[in-house]
Protein backbone atom coordinates (compact mmCIF):
# COMPACT_ATOMS: atom_id res chain seq x y z
CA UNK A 1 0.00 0.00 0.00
CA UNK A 2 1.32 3.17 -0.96
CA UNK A 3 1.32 5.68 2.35
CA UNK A 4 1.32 9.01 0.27
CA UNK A 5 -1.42 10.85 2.76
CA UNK A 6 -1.26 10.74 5.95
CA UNK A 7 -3.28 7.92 7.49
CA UNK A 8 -6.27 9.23 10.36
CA UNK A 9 -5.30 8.54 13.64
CA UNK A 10 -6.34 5.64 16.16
CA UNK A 11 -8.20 6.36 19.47
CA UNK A 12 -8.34 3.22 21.53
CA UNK A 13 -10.90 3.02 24.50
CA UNK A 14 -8.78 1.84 27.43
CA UNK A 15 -10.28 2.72 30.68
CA UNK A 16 -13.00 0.04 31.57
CA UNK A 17 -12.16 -2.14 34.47
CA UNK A 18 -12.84 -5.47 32.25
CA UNK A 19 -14.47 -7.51 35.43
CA UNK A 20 -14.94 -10.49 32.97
CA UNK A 21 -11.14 -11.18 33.12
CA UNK A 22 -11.05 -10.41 36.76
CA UNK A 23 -8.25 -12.76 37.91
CA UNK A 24 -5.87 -11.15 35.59
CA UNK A 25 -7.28 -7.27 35.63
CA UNK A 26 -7.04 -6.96 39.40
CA UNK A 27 -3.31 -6.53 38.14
CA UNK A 28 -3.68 -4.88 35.03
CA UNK A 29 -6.11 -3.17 33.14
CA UNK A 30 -7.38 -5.24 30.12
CA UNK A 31 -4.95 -3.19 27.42
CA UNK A 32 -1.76 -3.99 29.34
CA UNK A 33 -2.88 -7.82 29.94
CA UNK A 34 0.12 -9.41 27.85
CA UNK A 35 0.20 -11.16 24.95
CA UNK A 36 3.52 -13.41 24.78
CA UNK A 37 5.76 -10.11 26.26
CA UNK A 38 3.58 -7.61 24.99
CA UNK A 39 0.49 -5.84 26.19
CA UNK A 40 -2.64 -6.75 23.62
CA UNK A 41 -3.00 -2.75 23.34
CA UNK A 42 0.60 -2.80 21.51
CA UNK A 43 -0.73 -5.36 19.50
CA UNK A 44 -3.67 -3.68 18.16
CA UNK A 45 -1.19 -0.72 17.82
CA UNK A 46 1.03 -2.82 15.64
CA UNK A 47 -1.65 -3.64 13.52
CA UNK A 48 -3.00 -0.13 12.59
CA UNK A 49 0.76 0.74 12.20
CA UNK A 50 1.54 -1.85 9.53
CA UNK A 51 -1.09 0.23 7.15
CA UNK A 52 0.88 3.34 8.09
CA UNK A 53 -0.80 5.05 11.28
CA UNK A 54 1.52 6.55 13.27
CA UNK A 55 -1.17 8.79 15.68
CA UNK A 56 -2.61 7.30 18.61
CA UNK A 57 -4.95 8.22 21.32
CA UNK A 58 -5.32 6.35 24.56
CA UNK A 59 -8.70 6.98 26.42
CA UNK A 60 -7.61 5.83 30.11
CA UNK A 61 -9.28 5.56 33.64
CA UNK A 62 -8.59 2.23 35.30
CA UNK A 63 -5.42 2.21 36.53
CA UNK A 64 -4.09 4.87 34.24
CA UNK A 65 -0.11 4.42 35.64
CA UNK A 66 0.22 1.01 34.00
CA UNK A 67 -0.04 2.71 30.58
CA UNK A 68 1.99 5.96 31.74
CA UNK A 69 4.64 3.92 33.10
CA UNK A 70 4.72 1.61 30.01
CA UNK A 71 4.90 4.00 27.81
CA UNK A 72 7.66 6.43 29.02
CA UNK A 73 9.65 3.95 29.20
CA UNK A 74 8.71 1.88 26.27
CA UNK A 75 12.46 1.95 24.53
CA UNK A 76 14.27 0.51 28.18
CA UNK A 77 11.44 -2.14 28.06
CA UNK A 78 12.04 -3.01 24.50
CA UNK A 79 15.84 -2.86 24.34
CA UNK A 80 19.46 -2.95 25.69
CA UNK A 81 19.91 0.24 27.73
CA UNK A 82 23.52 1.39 28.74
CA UNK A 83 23.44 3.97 31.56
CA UNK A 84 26.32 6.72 31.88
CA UNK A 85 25.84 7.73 35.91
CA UNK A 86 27.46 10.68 37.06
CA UNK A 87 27.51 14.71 36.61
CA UNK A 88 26.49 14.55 32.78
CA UNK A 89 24.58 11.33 32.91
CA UNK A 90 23.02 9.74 29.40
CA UNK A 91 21.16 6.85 28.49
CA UNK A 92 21.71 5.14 25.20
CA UNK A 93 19.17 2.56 23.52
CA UNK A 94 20.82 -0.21 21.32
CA UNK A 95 17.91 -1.30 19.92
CA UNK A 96 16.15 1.01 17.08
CA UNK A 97 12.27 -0.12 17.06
CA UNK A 98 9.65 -1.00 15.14
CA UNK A 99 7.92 2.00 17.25
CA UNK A 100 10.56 4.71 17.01
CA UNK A 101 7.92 7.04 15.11
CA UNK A 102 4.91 6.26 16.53
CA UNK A 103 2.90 8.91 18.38
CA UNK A 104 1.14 8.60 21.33
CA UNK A 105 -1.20 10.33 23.50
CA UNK A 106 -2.34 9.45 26.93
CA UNK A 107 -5.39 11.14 27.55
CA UNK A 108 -7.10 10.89 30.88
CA UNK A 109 -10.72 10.61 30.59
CA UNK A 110 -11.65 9.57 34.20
CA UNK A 111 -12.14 6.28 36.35
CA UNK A 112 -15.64 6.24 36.01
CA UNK A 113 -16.36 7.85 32.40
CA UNK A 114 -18.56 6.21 29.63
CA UNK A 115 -17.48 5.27 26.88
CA UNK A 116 -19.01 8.42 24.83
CA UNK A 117 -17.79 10.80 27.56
CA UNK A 118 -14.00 9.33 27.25
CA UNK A 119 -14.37 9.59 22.89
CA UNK A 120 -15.64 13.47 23.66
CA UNK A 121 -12.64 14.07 26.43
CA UNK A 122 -10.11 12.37 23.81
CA UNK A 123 -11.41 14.59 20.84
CA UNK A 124 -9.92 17.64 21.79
CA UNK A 125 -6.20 15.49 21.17
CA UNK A 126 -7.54 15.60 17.33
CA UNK A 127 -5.74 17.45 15.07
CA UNK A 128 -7.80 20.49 13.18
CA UNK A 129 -6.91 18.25 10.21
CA UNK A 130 -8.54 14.82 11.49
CA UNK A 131 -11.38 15.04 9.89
CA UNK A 132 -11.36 11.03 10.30
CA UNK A 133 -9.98 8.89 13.24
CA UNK A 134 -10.28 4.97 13.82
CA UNK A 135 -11.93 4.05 16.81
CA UNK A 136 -11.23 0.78 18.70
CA UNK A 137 -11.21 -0.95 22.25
CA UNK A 138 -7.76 -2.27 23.79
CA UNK A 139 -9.28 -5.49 24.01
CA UNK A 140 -9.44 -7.34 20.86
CA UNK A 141 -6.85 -8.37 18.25
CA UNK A 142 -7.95 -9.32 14.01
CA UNK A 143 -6.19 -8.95 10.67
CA UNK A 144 -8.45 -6.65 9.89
CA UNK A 145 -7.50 -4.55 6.65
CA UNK A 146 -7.20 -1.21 7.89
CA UNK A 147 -6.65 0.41 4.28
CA UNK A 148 -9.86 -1.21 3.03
CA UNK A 149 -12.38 0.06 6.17
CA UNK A 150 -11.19 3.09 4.86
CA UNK A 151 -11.90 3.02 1.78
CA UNK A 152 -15.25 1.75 2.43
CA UNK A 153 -15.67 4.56 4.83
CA UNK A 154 -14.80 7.24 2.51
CA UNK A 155 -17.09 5.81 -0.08
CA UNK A 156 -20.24 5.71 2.13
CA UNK A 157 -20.44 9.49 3.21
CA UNK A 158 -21.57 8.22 6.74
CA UNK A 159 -20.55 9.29 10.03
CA UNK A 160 -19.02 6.07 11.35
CA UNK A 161 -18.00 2.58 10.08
CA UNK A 162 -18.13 -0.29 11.95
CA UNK A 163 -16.63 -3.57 11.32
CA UNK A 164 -18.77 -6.30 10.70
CA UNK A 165 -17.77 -9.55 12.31
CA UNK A 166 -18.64 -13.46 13.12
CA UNK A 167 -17.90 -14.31 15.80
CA UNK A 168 -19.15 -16.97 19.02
CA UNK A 169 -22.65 -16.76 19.69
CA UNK A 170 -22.35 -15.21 22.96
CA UNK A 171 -22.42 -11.69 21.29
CA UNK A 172 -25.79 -9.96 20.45
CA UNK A 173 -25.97 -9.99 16.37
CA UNK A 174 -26.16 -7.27 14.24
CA UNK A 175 -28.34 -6.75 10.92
CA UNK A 176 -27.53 -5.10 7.68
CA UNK A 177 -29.22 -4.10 4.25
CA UNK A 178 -27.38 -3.24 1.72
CA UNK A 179 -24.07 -2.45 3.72
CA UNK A 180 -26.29 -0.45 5.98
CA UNK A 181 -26.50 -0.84 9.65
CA UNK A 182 -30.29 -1.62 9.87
CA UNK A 183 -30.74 -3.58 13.80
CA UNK A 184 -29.26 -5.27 16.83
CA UNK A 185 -30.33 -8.47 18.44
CA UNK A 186 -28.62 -9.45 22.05
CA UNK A 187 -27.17 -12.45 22.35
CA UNK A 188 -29.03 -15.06 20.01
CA UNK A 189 -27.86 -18.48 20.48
CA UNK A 190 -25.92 -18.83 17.29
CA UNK A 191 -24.63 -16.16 15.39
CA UNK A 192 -25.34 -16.90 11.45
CA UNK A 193 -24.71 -12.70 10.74
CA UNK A 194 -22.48 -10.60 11.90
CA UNK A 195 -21.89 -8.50 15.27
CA UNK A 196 -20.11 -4.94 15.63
CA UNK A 197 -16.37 -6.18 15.95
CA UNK A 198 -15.37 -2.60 17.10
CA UNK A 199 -12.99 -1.58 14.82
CA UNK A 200 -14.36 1.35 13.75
CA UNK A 201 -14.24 4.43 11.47
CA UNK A 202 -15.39 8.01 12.55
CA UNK A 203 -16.09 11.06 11.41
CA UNK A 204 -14.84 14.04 13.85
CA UNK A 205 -18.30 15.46 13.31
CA UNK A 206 -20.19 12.33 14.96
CA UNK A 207 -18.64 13.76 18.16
CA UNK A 208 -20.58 16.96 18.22
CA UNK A 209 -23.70 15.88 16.65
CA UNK A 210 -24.10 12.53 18.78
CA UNK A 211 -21.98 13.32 22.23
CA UNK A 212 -21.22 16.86 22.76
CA UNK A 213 -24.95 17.24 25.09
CA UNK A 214 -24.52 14.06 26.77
CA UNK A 215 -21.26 12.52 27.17
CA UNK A 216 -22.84 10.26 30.13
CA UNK A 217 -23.64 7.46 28.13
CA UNK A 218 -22.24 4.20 26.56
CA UNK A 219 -21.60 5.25 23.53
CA UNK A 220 -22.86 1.61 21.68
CA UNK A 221 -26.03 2.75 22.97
CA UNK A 222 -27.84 5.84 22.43
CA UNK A 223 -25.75 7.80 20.40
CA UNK A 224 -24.84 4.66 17.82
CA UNK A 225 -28.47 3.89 17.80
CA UNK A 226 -28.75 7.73 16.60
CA UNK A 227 -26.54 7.30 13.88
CA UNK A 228 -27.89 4.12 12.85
CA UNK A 229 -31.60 5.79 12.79
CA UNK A 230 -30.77 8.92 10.74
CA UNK A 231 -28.72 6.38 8.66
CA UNK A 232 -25.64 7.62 9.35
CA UNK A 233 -23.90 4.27 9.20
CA UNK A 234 -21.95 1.13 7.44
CA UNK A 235 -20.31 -1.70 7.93
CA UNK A 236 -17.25 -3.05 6.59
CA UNK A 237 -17.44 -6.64 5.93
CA UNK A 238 -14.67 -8.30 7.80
CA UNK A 239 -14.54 -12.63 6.96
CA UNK A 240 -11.29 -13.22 8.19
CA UNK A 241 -9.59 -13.84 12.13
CA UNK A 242 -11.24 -11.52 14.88
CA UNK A 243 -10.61 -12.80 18.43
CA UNK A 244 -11.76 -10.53 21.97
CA UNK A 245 -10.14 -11.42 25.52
CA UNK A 246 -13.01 -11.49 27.82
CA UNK A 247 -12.43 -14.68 29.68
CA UNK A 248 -9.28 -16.51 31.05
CA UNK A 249 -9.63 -19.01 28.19
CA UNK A 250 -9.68 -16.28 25.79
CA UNK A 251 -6.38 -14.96 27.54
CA UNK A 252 -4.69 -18.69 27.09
CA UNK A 253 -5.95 -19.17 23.04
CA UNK A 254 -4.53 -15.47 22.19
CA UNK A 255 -1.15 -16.63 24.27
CA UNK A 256 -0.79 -20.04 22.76
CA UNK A 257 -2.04 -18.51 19.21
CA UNK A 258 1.11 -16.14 19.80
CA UNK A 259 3.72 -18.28 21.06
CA UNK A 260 2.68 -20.75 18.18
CA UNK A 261 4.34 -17.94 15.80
CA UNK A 262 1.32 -17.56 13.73
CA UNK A 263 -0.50 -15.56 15.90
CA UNK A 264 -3.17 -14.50 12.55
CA UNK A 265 -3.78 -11.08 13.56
CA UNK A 266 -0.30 -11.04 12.85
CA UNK A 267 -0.77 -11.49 8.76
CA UNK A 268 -0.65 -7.93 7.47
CA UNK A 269 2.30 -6.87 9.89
CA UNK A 270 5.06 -6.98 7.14
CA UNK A 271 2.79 -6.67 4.17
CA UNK A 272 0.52 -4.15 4.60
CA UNK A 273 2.97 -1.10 4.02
């Protein structure tokens, strides 16, 4: 893919409390729950930055210093560090990184924000330029192509995008007409459609139409049920791997998919750019 414009950037919702994988997120929050050495959040990062996006905006709450502490010292983490002590002290990092021109912002949106209130706090981390930003949750890894939902975005004229997916039949089920976003179902007992997979594109003006007066809502709810009513949006049809980490045996596929060394959200890493 040729990366001649500069590619939106990626807002990841990161501040739940994720009580479903309780016996790990006492620890951590969700995001920073690893996969093989890395935190899932990195590898939803990776994944966005194989098609070229170099932006990103964390929305945290729930144990916020995890991903501060993480992240400013990401390259000593990642790398051999030497350390000069003394008087005119230095640090050098052997390693040069994948990451070395990524972007990121650490936005504090508040312990107990929704999910709408933490995309309205983030916003104001948007450039007067992003016109466009992907929108995800730190909690769910595919090999998603980025490029495409796009594309599909663009062509649509809608205010948001959501990913279409198949997964277990635990998840409520989402209906479509003609690429449209037409319905929701909770939970059926088997999935034969597709459910929102939450990777997500968004137009900057969703945030003022749909959560500018209230902020204090789950976002999935009211305001996407707005958009979907005034037909305002589309789904990209996604067929290929798609995997959440809800559960502890979620956590243990996404390890041993990993350590396997063909983890599959892992496909478009080294080919997508």
């Amino acid at each position: 893919m040729n990366n001649r414009k500069e590619m939106p950037p990626l807002m990841i919702l990161c501040g739940g409390k994720g009580t479903r994988l309780r016996d790990v997120t006492e620890l951590l929050p969700k995001p920073m729950v690893p996969i093989g050495e890395q935190p899932i959040v990195w590898h939803i990062m990776r994944s966005y930055a194989a098609f070229g996006v170099k932006r990103f905006i964390l929305c945290l709450g729930y144990k916020r210093e995890c991903f501060v502490d993480y992240f400013l010292n990401f390259h000593a983490y990642a790398s051999d560090v030497t350390v000069r002590l003394g008087k005119h002290g230095a640090i050098t990092y052997h390693d040069q990184a994948v990451e070395a021109d990524w972007e990121v912002t650490l936005a504090n949106t508040g312990i107990d924000t929704l999910t709408a209130g933490r995309i309205s706090t983030a916003s104001k981390h948007l450039k007067d330029t992003d016109q466009t930003f992907f929108l995800t949750y730190g909690d769910a890894v595919s090999d998603i192509d980025v490029a495409a939902s796009l594309a599909v975005h663009r062509r649509s004229g809608k205010l948001i995008t959501v990913a279409a997916v198949h997964p277990e039949g635990r998840f409520g089920e989402m209906h479509l007409h003609e690429g449209c976003v037409k319905g929701f179902q909770e939970k059926p007992a088997h999935v034969e459609n597709y459910i929102n997979g939450g990777f997500m594109v968004v137009e900057k003006a969703l945030v003022s139409r749909y959560l500018a007066d209230n902020p204090d809502v789950m976002f999935e709810q009211a305001p996407m049920l707005r958009a979907m009513a005034e037909d305002q949006m589309t789904a990209f049809l996604h067929e290929g791997f798609w995997q959440c980490m809800d559960t502890q045996r979620e956590y243990q596929l996404l390890n041993d998919l990993w350590k396997s060394g063909a983890a599959p959200w892992t496909a478009r890493w080294h080919t997508a750019g």
